[in-house]
Protein backbone atom coordinates (compact mmCIF):
# COMPACT_ATOMS: atom_id res chain seq x y z
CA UNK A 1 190.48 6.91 -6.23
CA UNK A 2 190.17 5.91 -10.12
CA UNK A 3 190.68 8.97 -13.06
CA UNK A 4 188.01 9.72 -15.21
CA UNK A 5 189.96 11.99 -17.41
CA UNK A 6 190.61 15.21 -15.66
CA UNK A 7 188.56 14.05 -13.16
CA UNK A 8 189.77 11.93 -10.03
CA UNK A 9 187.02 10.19 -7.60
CA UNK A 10 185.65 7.84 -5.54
CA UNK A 11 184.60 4.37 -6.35
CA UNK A 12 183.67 1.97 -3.84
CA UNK A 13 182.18 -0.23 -6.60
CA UNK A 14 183.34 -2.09 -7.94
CA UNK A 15 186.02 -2.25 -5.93
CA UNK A 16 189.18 -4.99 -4.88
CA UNK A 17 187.16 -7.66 -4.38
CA UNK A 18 183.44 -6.39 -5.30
CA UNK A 19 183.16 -6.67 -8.84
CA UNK A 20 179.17 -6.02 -8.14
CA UNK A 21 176.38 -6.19 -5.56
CA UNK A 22 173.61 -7.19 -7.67
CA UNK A 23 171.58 -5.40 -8.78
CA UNK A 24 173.81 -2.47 -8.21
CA UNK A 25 177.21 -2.82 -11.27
CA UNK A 26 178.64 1.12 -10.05
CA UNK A 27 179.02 3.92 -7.79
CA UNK A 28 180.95 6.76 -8.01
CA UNK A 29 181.23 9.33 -5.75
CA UNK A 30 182.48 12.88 -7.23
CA UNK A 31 183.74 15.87 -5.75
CA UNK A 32 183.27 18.18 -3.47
CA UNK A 33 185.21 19.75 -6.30
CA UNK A 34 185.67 23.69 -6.48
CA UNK A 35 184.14 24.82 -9.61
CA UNK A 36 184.66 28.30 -11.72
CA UNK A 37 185.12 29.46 -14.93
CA UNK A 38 188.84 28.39 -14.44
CA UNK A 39 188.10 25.32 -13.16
CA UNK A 40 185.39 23.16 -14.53
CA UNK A 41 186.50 19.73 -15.27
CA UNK A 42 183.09 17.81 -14.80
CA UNK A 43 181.56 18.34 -18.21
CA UNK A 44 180.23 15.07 -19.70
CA UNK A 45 179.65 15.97 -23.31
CA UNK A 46 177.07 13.56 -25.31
CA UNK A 47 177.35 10.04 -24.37
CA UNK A 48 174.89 6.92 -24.75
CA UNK A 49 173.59 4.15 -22.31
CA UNK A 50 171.66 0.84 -23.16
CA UNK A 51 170.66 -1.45 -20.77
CA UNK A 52 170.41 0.14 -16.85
CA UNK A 53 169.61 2.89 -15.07
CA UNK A 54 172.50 5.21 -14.75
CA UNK A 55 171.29 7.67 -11.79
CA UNK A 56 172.84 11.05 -10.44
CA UNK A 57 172.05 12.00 -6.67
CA UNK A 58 173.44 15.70 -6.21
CA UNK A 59 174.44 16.72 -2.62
CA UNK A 60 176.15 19.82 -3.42
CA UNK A 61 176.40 22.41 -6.80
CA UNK A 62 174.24 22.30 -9.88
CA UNK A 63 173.89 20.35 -12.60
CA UNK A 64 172.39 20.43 -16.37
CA UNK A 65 171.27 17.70 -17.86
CA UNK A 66 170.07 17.12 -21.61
CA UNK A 67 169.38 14.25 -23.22
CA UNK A 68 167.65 12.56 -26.57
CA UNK A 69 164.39 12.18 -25.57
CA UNK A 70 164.41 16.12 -25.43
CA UNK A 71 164.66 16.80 -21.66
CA UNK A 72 166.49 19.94 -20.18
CA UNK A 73 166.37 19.23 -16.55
CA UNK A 74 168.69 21.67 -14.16
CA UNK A 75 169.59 19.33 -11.12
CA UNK A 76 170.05 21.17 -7.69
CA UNK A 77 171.64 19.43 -4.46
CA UNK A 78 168.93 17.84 -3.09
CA UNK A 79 167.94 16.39 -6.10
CA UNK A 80 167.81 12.84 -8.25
CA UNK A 81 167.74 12.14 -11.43
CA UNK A 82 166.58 8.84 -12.45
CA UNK A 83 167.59 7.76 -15.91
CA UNK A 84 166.29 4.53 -17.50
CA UNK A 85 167.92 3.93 -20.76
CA UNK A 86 166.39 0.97 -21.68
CA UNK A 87 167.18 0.43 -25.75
CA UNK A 88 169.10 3.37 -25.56
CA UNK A 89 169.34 7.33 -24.37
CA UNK A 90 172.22 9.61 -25.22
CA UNK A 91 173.12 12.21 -22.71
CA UNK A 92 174.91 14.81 -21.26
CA UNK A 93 175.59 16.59 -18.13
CA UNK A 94 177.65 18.79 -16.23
CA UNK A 95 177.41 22.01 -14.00
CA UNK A 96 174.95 24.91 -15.28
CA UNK A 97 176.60 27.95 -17.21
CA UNK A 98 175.45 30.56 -14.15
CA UNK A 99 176.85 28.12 -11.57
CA UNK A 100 180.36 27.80 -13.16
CA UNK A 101 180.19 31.74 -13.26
CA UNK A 102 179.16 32.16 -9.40
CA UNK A 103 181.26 29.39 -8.52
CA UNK A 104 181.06 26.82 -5.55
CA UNK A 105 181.39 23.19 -4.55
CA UNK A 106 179.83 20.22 -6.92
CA UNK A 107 179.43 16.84 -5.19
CA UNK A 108 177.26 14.62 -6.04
CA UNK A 109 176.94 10.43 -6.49
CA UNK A 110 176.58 8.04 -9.43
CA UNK A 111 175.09 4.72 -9.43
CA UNK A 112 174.32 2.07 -12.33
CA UNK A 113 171.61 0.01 -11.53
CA UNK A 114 171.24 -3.14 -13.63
CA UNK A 115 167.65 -4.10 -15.68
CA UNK A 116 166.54 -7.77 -16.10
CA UNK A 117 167.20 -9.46 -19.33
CA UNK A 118 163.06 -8.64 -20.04
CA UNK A 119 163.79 -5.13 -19.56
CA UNK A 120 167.13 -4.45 -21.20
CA UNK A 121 165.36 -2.95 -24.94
CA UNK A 122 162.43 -0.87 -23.12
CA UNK A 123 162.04 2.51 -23.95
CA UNK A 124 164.09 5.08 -22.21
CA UNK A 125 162.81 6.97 -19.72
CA UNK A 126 164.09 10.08 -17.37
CA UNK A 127 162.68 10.73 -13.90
CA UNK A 128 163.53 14.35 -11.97
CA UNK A 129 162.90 14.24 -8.21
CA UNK A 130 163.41 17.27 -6.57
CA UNK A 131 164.37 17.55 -2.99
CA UNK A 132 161.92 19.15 -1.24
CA UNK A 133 159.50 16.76 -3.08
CA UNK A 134 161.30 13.87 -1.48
CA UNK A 135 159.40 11.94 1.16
CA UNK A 136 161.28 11.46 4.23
CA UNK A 137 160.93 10.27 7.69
CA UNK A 138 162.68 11.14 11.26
CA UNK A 139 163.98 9.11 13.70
CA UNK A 140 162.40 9.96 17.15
CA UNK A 141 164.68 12.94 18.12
CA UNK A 142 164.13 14.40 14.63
CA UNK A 143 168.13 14.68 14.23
CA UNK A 144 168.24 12.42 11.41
CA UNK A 145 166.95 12.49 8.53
CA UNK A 146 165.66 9.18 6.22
CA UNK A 147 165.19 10.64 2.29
CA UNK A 148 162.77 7.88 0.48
CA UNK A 149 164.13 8.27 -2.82
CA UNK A 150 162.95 5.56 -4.38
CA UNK A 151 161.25 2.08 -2.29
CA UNK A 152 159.85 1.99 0.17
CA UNK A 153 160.65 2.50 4.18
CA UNK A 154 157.91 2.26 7.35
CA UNK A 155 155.08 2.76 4.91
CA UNK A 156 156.15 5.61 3.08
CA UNK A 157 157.19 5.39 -0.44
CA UNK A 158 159.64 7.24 -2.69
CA UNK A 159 158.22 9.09 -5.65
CA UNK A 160 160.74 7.58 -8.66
CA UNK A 161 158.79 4.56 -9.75
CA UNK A 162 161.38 1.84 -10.65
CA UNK A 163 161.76 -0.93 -13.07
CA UNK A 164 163.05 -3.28 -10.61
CA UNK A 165 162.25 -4.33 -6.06
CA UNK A 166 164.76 -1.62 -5.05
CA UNK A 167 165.18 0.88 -2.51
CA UNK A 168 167.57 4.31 -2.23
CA UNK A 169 167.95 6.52 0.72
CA UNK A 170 169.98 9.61 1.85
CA UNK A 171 170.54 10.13 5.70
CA UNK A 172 171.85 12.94 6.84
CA UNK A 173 172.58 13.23 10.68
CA UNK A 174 172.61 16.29 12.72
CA UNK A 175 175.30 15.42 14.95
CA UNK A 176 175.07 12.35 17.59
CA UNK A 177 171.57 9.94 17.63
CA UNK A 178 170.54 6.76 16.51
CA UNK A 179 167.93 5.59 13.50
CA UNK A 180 166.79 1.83 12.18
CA UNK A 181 166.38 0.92 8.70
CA UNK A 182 164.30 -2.01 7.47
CA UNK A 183 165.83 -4.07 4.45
CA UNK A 184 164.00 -6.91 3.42
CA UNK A 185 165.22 -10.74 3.43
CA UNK A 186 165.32 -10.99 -0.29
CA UNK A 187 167.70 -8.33 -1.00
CA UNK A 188 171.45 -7.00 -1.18
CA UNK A 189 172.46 -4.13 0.34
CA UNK A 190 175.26 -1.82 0.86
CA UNK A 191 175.81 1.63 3.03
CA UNK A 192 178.48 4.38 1.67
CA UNK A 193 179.24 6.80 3.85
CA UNK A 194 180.12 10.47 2.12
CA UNK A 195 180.87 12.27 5.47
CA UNK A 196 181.16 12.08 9.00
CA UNK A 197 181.20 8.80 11.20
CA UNK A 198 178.45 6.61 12.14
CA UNK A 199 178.58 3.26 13.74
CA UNK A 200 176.99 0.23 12.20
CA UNK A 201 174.75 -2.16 14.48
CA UNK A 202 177.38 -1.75 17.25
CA UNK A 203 180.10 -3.15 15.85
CA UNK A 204 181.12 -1.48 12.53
CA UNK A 205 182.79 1.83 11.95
CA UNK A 206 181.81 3.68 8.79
CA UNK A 207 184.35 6.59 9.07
CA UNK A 208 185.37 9.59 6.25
CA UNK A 209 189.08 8.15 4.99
CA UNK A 210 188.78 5.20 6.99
CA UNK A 211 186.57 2.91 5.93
CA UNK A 212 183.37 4.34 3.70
CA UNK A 213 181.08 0.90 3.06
CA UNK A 214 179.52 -1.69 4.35
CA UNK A 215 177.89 -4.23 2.53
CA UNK A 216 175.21 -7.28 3.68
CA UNK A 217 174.44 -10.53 3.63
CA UNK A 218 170.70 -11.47 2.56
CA UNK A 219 169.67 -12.16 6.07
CA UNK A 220 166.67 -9.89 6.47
CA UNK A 221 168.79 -6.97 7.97
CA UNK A 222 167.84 -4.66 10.34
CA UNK A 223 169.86 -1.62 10.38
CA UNK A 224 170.90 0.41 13.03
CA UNK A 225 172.67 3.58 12.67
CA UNK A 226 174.37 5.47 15.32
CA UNK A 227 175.55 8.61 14.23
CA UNK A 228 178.82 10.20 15.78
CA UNK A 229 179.28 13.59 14.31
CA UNK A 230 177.19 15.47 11.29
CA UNK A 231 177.00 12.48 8.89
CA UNK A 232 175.78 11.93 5.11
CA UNK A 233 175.49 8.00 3.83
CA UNK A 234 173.45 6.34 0.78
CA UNK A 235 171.71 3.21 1.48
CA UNK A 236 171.07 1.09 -0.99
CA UNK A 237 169.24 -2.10 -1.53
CA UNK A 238 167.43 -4.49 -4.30
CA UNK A 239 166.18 -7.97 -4.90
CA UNK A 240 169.10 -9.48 -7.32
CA UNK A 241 168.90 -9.99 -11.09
CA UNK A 242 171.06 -13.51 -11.09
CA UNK A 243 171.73 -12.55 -14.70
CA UNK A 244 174.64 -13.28 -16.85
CA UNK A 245 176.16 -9.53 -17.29
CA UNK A 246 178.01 -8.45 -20.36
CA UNK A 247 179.62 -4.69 -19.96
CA UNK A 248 181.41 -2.57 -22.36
CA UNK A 249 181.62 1.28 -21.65
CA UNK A 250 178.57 2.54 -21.70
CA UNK A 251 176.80 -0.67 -22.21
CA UNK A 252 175.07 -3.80 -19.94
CA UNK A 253 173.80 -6.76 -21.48
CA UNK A 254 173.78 -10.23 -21.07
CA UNK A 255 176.07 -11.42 -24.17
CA UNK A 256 178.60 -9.70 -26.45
CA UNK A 257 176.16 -10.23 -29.71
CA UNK A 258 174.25 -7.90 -27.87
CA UNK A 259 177.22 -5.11 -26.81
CA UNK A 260 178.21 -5.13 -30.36
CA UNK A 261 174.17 -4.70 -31.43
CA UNK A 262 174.56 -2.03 -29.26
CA UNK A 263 177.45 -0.15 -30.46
CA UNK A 264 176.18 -0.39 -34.22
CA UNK A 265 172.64 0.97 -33.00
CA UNK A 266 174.30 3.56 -31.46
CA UNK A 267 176.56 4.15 -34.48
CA UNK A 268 173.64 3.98 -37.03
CA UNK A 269 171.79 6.52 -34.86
CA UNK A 270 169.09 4.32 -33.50
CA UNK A 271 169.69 5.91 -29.56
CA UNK A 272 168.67 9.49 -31.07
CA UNK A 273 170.60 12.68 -31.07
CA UNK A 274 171.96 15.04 -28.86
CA UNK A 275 173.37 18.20 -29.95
């Protein structure tokens, strides 16, 4: 658990150990937190990003996100939000007004995904996927569920169209069965487990408070889960960057001429404005 201010969570990476699995620099997992009106402490005010793709998938509450480009998106669970700040995007999000009055559970993930060097100073860009425009596929007993979010799986793609050879998927188990994942040769990939158990190619255990991820070598995996109880894991994978990194905050180059060219652009307004 690390503290983000009021907030504690999750964050299998990076971790003891893991300082990255390129592409992939973060994830956080947040929550299930009990928000009301006396309790909201997941409220990110105005912030900027240069250089990634900060993403939000939501699994339980509601979100509202805003940010310079003029988007006022309000993320339900279910849903993804794909941010590519590229030269820069100032944001901010945290639960809706009417949810914080009604009250209820907010969980939800975060993941930085890193850009190539070529890529770092596009122009931002924000993606909305709703859930129930999500593609998805079954395994044979249709208990578990495959959500393309972005990638591609058994010839159906995810709607987010990415900067970078990456795939993201949700699966969420019924209760007991069994479903295989393709990841290609070329890439790194990692399973986080949010709840439940499910058992990894027959010999690892993925198990809520136990152990939560699993990561890969490039070997042209072929993934086999087999799920024990009602289950909920991200799967991530992506063809590496092998690029020098350079973080600060809110920041990802690949030197520290270009972290502080950030922080004056930022300064000086060049990220836009967000009220």
């Amino acid at each position: 658990m690390v503290n983000m201010g009021p907030i504690k969570l999750r964050q299998p990476l990076p971790s003891q150990g893991i300082e990255n699995i390129d592409p992939f620099l973060l994830l956080h997992h947040y929550g299930p937190y009990a928000i009301s009106e006396f309790n909201n402490p997941f409220d990110l005010g105005p912030h900027p990003h240069r250089g990634f793709e900060p993403i939000t998938l939501l699994f339980k509450g509601e979100q509202l996100h805003r940010d310079s480009l003029g988007n006022e998106m309000l993320i339900k669970a279910g849903d993804v939000q794909w941010t590519t700040a590229g030269r820069g995007i100032i944001h901010a999000e945290g639960p809706s007004k009417e949810f914080v009055k009604k009250g209820g559970e907010l969980e939800g993930i975060q993941l930085w995904l890193n850009l190539p060097a070529e890529k770092k100073m596009m122009p931002a860009n924000y993606q909305h996927a709703k859930s129930e425009e999500i593609n998805v596929i079954k395994n044979d007993d249709e208990n578990i569920v495959l959500k393309i979010v972005a990638g591609e799986q058994k010839g159906v793609f995810g709607s987010i169209k990415t900067q970078t050879a990456v795939n993201v998927f949700t699966v969420e188990t019924d209760h007991t069965g069994s479903i295989e994942i393709e990841i290609p040769q070329s890439h790194q990939s990692l399973l986080y487990l949010l709840n439940g158990e499910v058992l990894i190619n027959d010999e690892a255990t993925l198990k809520k408070g136990g152990i939560q991820m699993l990561t890969f070598h490039q070997d042209g995996v072929l993934v086999q889960i087999e799920s024990k109880q009602k289950s909920t894991l991200l799967v991530l994978s992506g063809e590496p960057i092998k690029e020098k990194i350079a973080q600060y905050g809110p920041y990802v180059m690949n030197t520290q001429t270009e972290i502080m060219e950030a922080m004056r652009d930022y300064q000086q307004g060049k990220m836009g404005y967000l009220y």
